[in-house]
N, C-alpha and C. Protein backbone atom coordinates (compact mmCIF):
# COMPACT_ATOMS: atom_id res chain seq x y z
N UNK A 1 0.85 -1.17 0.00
CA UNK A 1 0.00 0.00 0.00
C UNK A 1 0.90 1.23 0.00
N UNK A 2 0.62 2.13 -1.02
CA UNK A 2 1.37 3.44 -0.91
C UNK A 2 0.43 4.58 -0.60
N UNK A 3 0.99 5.39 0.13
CA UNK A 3 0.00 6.79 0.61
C UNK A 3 0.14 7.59 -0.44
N UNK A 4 -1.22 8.41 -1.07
CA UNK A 4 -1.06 9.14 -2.24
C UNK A 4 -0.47 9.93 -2.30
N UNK A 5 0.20 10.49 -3.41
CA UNK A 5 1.26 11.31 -3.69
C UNK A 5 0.68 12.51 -3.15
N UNK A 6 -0.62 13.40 -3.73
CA UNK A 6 -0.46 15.02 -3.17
C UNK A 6 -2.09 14.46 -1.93
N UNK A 7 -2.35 13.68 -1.76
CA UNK A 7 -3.16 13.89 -0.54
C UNK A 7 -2.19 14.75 0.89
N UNK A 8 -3.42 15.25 1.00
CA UNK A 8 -2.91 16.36 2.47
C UNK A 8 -3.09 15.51 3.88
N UNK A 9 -2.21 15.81 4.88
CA UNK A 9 -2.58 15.56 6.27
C UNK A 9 -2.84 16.33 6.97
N UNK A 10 -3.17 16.35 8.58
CA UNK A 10 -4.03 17.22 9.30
C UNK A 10 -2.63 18.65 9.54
N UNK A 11 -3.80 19.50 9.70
CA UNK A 11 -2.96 20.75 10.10
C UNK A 11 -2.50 20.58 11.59
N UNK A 12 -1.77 21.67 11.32
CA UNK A 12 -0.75 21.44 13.43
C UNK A 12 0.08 22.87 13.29
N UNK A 13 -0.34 22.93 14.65
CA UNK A 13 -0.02 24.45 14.88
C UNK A 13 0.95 23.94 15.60
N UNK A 14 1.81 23.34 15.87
CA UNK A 14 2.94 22.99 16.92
C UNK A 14 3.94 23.86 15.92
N UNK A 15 4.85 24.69 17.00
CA UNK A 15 5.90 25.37 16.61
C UNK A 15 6.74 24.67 15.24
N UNK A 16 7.45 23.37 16.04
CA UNK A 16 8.51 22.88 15.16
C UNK A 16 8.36 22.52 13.80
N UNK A 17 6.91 22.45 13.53
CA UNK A 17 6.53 21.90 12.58
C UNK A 17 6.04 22.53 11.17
N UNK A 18 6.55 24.30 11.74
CA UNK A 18 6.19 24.87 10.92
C UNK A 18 6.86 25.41 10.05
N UNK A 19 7.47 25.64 8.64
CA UNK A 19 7.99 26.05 7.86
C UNK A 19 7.89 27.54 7.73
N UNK A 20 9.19 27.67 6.48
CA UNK A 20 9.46 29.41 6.55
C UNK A 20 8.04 29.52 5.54
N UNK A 21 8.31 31.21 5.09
CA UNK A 21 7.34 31.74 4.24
C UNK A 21 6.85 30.97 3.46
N UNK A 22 7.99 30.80 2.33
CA UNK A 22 7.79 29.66 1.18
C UNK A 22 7.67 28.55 0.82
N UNK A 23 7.70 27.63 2.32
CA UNK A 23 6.85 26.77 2.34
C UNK A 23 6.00 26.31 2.65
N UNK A 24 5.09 24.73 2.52
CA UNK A 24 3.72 24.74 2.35
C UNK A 24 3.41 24.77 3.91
N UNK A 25 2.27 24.82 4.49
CA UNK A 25 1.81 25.05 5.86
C UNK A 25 1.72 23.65 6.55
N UNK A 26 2.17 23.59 7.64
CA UNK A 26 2.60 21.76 8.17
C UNK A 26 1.53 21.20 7.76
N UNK A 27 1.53 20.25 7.44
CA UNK A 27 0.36 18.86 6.89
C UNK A 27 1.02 17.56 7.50
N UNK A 28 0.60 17.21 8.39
CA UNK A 28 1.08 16.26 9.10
C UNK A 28 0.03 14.79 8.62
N UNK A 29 1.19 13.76 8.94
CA UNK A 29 0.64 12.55 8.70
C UNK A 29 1.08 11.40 10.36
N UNK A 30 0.14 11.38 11.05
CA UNK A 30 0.68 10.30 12.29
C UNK A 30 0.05 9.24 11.66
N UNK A 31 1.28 8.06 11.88
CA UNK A 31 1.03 6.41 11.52
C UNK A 31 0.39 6.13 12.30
N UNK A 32 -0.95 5.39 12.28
CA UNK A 32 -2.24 4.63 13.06
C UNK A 32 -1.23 3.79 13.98
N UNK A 33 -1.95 3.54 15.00
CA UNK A 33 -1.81 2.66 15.82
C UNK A 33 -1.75 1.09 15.99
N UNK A 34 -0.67 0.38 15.33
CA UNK A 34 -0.82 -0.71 15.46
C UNK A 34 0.50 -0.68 13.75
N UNK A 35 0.53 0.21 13.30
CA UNK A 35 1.66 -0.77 11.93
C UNK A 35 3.06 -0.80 12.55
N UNK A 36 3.47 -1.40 12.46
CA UNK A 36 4.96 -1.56 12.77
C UNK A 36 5.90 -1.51 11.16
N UNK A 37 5.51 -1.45 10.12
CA UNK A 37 6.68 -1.91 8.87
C UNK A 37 5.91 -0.31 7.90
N UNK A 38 7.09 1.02 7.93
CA UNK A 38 6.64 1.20 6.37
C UNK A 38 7.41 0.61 4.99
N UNK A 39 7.06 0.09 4.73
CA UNK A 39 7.47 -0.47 3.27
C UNK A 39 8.18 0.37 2.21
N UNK A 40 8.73 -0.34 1.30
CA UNK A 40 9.84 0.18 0.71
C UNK A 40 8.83 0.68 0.05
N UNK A 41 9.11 2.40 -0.54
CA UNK A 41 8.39 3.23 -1.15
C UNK A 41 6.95 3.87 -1.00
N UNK A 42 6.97 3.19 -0.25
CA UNK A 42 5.37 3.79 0.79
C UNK A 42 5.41 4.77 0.15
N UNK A 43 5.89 5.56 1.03
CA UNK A 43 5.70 7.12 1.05
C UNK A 43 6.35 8.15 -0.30
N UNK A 44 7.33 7.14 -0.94
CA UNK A 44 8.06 8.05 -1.90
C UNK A 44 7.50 8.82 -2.30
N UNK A 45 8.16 9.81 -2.71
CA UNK A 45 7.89 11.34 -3.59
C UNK A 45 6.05 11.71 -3.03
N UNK A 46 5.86 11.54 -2.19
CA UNK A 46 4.90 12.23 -1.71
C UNK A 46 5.25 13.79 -1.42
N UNK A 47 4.23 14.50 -2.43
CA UNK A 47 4.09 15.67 -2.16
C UNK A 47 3.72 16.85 -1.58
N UNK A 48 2.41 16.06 -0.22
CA UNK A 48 1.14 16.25 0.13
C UNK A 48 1.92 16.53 1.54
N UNK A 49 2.89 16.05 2.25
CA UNK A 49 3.17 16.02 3.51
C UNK A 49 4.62 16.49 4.08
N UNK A 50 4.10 17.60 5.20
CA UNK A 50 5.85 18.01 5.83
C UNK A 50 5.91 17.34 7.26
N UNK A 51 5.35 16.25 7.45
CA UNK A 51 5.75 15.78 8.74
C UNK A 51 4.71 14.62 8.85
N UNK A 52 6.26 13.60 9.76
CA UNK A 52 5.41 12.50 9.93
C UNK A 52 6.08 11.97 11.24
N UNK A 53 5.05 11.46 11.86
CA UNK A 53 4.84 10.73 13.03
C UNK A 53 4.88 9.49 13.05
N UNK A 54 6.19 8.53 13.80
CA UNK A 54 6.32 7.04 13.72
C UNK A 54 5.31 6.53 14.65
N UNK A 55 4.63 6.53 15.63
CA UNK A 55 4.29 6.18 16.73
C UNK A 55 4.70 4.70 17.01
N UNK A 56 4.17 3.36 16.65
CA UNK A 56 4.33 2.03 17.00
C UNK A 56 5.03 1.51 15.75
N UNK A 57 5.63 2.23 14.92
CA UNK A 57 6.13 1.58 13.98
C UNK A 57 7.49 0.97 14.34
N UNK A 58 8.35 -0.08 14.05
CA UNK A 58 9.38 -0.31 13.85
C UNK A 58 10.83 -0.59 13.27
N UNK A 59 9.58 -0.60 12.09
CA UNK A 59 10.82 -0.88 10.77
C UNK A 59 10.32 0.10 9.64
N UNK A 60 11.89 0.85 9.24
CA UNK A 60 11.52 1.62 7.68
C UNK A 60 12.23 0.94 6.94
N UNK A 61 11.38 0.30 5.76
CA UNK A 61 12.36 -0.27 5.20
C UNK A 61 13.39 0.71 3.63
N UNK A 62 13.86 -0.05 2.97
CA UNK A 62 14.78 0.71 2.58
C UNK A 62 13.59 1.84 1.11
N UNK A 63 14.13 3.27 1.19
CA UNK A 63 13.47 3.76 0.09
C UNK A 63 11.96 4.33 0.54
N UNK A 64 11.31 3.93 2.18
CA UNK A 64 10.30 4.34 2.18
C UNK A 64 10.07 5.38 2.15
N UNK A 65 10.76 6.60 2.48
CA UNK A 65 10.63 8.15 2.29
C UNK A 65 11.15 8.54 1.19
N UNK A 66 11.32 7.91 0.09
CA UNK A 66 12.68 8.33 -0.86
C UNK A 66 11.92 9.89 -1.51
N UNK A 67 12.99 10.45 -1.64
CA UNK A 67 12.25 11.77 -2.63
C UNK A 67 10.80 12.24 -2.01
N UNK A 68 10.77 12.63 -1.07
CA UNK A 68 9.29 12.68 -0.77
C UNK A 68 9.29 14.52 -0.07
N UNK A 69 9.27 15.44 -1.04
CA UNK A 69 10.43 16.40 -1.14
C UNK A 69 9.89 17.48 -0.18
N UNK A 70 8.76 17.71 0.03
CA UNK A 70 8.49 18.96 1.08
C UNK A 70 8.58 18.22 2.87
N UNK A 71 8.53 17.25 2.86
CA UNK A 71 8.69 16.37 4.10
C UNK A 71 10.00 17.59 4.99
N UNK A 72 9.68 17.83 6.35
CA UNK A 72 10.54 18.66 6.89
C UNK A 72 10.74 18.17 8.40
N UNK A 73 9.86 17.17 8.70
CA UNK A 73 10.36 16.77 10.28
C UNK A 73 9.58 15.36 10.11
N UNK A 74 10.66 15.04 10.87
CA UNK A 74 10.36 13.00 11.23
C UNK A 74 10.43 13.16 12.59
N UNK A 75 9.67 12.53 13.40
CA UNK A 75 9.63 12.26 14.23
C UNK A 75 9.54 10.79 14.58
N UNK A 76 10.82 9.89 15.27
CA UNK A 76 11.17 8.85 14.96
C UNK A 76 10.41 8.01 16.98
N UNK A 77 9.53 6.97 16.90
CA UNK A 77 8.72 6.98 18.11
C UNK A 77 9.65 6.26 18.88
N UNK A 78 9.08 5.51 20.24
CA UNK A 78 9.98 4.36 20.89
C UNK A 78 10.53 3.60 20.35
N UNK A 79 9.30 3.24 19.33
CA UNK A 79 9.22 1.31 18.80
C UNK A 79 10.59 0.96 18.14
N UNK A 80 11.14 2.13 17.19
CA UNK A 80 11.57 2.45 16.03
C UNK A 80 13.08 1.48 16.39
N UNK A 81 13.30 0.09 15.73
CA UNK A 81 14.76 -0.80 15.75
C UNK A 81 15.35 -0.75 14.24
N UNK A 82 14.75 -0.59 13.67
CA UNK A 82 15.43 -0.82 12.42
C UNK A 82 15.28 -0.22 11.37
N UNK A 83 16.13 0.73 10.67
CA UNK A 83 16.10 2.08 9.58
C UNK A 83 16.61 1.10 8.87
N UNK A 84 16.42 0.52 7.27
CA UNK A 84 17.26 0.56 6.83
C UNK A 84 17.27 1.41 5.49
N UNK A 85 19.01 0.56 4.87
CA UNK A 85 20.14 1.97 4.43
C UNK A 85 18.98 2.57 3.51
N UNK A 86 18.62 4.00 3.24
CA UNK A 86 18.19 4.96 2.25
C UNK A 86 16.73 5.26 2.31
N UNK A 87 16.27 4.75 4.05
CA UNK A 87 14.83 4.97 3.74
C UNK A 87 14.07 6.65 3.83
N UNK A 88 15.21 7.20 4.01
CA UNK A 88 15.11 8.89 3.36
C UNK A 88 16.30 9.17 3.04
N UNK A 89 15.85 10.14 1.60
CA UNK A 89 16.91 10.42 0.98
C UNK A 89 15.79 11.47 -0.44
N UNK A 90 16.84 12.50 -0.84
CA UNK A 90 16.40 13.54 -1.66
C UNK A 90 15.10 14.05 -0.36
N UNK A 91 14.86 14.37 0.21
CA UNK A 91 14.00 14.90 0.80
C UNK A 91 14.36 16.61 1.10
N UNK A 92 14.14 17.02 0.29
CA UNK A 92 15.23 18.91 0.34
C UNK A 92 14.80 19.71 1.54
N UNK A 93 13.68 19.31 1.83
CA UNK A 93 13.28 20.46 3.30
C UNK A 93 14.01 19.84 4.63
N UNK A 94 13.72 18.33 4.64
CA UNK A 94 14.35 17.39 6.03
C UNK A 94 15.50 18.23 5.91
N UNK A 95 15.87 19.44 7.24
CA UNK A 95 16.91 19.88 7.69
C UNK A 95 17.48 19.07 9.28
N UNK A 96 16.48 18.16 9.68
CA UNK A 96 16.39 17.42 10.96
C UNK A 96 15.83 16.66 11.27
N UNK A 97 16.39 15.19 11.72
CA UNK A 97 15.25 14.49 12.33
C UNK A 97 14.67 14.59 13.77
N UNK A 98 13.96 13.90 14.69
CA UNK A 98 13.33 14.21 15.77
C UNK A 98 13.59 12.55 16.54
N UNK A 99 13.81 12.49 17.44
CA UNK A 99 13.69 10.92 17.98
C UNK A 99 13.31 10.93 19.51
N UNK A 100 11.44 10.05 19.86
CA UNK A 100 11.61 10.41 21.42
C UNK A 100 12.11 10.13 21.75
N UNK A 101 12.24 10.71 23.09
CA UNK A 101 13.67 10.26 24.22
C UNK A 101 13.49 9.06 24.83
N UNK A 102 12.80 8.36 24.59
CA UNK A 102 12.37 6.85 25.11
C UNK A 102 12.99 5.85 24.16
N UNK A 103 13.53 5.80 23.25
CA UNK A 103 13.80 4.97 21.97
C UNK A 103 14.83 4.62 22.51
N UNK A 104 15.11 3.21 22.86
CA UNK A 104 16.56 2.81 23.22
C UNK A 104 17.21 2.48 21.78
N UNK A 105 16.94 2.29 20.73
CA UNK A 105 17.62 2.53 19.55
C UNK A 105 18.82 3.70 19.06
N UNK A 106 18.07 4.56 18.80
CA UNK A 106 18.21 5.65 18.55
C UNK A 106 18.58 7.32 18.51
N UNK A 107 19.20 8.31 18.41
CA UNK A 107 19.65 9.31 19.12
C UNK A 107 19.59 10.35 17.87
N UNK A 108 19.59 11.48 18.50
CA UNK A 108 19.97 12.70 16.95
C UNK A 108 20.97 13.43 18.03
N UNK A 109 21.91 14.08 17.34
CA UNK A 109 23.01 15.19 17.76
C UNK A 109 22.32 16.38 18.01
N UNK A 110 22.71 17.36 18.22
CA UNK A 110 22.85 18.95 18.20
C UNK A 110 21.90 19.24 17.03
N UNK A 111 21.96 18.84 15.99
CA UNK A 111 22.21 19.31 15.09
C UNK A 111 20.72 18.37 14.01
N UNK A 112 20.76 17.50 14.92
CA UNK A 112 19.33 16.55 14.30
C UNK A 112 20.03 15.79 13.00
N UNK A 113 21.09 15.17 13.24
CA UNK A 113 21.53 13.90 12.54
C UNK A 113 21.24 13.16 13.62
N UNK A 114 20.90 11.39 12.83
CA UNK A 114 20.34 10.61 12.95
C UNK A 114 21.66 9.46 13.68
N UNK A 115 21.78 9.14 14.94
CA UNK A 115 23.16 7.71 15.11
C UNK A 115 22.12 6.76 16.19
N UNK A 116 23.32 5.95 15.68
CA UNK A 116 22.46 4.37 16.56
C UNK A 116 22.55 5.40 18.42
N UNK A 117 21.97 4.69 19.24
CA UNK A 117 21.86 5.14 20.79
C UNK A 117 23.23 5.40 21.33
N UNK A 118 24.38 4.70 20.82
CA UNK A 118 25.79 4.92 21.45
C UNK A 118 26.36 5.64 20.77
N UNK A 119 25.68 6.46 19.72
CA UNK A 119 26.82 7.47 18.88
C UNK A 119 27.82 6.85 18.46
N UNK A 120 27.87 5.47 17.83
CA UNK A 120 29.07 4.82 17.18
C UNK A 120 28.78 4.77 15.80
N UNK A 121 27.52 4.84 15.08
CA UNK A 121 26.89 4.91 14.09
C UNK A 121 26.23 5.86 13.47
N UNK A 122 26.71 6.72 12.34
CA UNK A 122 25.77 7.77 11.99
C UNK A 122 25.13 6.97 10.50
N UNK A 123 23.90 6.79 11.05
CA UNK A 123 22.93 6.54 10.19
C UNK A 123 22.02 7.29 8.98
N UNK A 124 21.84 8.33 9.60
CA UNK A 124 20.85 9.34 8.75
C UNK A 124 21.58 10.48 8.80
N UNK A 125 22.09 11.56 7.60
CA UNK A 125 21.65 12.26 7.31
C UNK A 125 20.97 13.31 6.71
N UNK A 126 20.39 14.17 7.45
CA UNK A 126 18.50 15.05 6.91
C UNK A 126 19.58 15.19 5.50
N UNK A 127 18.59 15.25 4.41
CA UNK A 127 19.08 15.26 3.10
C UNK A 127 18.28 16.61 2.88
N UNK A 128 18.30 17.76 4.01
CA UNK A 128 18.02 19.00 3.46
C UNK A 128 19.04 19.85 3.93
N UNK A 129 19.48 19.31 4.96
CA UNK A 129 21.01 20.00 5.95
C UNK A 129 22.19 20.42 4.97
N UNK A 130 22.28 21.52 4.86
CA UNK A 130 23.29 22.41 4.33
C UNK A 130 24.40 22.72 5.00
N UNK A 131 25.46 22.49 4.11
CA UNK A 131 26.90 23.39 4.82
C UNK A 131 27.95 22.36 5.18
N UNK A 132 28.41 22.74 6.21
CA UNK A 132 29.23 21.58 7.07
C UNK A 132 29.02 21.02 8.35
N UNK A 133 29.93 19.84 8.14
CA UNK A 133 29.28 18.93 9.52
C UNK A 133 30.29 18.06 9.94
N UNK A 134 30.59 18.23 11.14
CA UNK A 134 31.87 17.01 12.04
C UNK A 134 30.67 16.14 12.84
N UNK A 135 31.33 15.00 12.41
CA UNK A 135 30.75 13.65 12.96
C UNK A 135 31.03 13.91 14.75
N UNK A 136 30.05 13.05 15.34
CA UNK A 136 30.69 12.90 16.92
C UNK A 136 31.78 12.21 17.11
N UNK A 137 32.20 12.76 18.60
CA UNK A 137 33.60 12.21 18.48
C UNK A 137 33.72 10.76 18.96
N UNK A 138 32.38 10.38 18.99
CA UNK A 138 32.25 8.77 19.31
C UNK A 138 31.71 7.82 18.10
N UNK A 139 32.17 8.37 17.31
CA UNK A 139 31.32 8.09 15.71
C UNK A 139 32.18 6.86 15.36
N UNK A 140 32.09 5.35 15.06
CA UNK A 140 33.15 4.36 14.62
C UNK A 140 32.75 4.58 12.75
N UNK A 141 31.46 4.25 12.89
CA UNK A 141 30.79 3.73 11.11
C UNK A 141 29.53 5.03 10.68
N UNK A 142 30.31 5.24 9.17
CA UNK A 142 29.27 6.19 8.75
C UNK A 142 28.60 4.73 7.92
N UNK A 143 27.20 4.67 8.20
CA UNK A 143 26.41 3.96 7.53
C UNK A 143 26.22 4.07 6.09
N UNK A 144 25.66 2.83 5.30
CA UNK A 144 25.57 3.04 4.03
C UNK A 144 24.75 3.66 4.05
N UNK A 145 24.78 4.81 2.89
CA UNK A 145 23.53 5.60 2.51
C UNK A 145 23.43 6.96 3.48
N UNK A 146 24.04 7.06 4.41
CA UNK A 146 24.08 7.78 5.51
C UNK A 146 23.88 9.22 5.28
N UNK A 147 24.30 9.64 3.74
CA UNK A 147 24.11 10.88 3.39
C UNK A 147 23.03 10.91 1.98
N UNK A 148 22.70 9.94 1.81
CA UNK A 148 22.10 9.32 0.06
C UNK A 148 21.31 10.96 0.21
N UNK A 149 21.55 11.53 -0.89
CA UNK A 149 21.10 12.68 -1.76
C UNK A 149 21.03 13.94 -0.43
N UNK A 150 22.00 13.72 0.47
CA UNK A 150 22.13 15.29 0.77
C UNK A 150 22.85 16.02 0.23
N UNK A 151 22.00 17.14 -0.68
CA UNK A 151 22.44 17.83 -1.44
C UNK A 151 23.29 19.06 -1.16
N UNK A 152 22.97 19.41 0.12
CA UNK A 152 23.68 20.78 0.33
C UNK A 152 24.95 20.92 1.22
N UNK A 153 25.67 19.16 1.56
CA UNK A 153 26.59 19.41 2.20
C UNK A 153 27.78 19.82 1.75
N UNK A 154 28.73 20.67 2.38
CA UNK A 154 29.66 20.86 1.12
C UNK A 154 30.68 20.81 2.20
N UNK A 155 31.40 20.04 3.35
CA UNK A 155 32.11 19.56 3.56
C UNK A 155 31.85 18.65 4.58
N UNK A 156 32.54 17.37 5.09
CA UNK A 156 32.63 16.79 6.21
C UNK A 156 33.60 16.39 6.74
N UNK A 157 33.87 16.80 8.11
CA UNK A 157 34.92 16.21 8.73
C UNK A 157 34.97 15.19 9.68
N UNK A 158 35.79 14.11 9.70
CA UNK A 158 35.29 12.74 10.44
C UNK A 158 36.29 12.86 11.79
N UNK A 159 36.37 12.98 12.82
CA UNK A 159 36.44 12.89 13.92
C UNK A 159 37.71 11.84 14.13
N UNK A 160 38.46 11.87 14.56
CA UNK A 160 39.45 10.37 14.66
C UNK A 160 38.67 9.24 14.81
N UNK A 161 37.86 8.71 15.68
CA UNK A 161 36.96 7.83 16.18
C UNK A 161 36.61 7.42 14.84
N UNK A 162 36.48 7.63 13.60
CA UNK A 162 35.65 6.97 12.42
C UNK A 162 36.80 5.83 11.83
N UNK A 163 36.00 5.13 12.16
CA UNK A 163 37.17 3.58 11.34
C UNK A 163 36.47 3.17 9.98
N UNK A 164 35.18 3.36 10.07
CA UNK A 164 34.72 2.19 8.65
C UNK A 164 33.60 3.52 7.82
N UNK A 165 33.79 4.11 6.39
CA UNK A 165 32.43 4.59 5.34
C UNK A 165 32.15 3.65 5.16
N UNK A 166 30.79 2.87 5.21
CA UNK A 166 29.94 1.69 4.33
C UNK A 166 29.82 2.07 2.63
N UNK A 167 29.86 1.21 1.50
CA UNK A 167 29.64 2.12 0.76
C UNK A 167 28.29 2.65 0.36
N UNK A 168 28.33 3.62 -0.79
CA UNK A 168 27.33 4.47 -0.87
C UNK A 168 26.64 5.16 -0.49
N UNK A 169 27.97 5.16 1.35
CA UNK A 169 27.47 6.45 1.93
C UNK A 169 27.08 8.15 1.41
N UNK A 170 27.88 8.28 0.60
CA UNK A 170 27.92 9.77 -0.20
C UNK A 170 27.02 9.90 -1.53
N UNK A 171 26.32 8.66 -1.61
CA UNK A 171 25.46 8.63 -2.66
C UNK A 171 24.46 10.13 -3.34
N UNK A 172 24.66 11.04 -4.31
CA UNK A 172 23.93 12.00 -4.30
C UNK A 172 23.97 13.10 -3.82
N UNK A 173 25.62 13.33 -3.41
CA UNK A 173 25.76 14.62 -2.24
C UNK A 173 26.65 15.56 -3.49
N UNK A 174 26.28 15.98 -4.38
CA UNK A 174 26.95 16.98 -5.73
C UNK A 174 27.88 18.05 -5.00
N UNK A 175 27.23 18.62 -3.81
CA UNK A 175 28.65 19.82 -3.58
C UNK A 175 28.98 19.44 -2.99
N UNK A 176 29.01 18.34 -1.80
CA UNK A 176 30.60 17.71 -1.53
C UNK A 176 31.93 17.90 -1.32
N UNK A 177 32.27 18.77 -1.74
CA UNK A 177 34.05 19.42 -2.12
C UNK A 177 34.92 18.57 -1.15
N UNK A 178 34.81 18.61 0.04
CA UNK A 178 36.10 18.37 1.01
C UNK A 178 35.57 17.00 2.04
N UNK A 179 36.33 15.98 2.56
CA UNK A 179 36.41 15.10 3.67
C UNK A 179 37.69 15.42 4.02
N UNK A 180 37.12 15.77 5.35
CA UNK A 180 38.44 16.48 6.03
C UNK A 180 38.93 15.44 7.58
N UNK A 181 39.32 14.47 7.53
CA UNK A 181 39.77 13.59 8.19
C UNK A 181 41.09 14.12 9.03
N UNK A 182 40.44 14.75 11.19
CA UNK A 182 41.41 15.14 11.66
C UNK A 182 41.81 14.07 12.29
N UNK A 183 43.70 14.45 12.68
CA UNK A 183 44.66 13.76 13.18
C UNK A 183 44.21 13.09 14.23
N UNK A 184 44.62 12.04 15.10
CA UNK A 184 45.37 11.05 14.30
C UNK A 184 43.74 10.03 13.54
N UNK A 185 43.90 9.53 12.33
CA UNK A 185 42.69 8.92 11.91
C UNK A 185 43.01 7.55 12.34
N UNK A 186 41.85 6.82 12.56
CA UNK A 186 41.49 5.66 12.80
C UNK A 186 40.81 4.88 11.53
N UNK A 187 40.15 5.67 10.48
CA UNK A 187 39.76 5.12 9.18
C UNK A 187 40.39 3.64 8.59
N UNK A 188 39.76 2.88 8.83
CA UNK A 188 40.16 1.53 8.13
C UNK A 188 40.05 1.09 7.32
N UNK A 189 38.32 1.35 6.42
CA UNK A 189 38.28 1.01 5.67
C UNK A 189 36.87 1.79 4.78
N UNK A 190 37.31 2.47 3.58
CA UNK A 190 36.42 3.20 2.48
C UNK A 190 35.71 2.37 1.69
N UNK A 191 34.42 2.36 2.26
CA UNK A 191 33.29 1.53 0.50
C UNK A 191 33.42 2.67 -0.74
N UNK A 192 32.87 1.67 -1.57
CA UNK A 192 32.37 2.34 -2.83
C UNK A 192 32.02 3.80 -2.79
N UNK A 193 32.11 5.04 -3.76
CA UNK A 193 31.30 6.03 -3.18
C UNK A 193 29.56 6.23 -3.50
């Protein structure tokens, strides 16, 4: 089952959820009570929605948010064990994700990138986040896909602590320019780009 491309969700006056001028006015979508799996492409390129609510879900599988381009806040619930690699990506507004504080999975930085609960894993990141960005300094593995179509990063620096890129972490990231790997590195081993 895929959710329609420009169907709308409910309005929400909650602060975070609200976009600048030029974009569309929050349209929120909360997942019913009881799914645990969105499926690969569910949601793709949905046009209709800037925010979505995991509540009991647990698994995204790979591609379910893909391109789904005004989307601007995830809010990732308890349930939530298993992202896998690219289930957002091209999403241009996602400047951040959201994760409750109950999720023993899961964690976001400062900055609303996405790492496993021990900060050894950076899993997600928002593929609307612009500029530059240093990994934590407890960061071991940038996940595959970890950046798939963030478009506006234009440098990263990896922390000593980073031993392993999965590949196709950098999948889709065009300005890109610099990986700036400070002293002393621990990097072991580079996938594919």
């Amino acid at each position: 089952i895929a959710y329609p491309n420009a169907k709308q969700g409910q309005p929400s006056s909650k602060p975070s959820y609200q976009g600048t001028t030029t974009q569309p006015a929050a349209s929120v979508y909360r997942m019913p009570n009881g799914v645990e799996t969105v499926a690969q492409a569910a949601f793709a390129q949905v046009s209709g929605l800037t925010a979505i609510e995991l509540n009991d879900v647990k698994k995204l599988e790979k591609g379910a948010f893909d391109k789904a381009t005004k989307l601007r806040n995830v809010l990732l619930g308890t349930s939530v064990t298993d992202i896998q690699e690219g289930a957002f990506g091209g999403n241009n507004d996602l400047t951040a994700f959201d994760v409750e504080s109950g999720n023993p999975n899961y964690m976001v930085d400062a900055g609303g990138v996405l790492y496993n609960k021990a900060g050894t894993d950076l899993v997600l990141f928002p593929s609307g986040k612009e500029g530059e960005y240093t990994t934590l300094p407890t960061t071991k593995t940038i996940k595959r896909r970890a950046f798939y179509y963030a478009a506006g990063i234009t440098k990263l620096t990896l922390t000593p602590s980073v031993e392993e890129i999965d590949n196709d972490a950098f999948q889709g990231t065009g300005k890109l320019k610099e990986l700036e790997f400070q002293p002393t590195s621990n990097l072991k081993k580079i996938g594919t780009w």
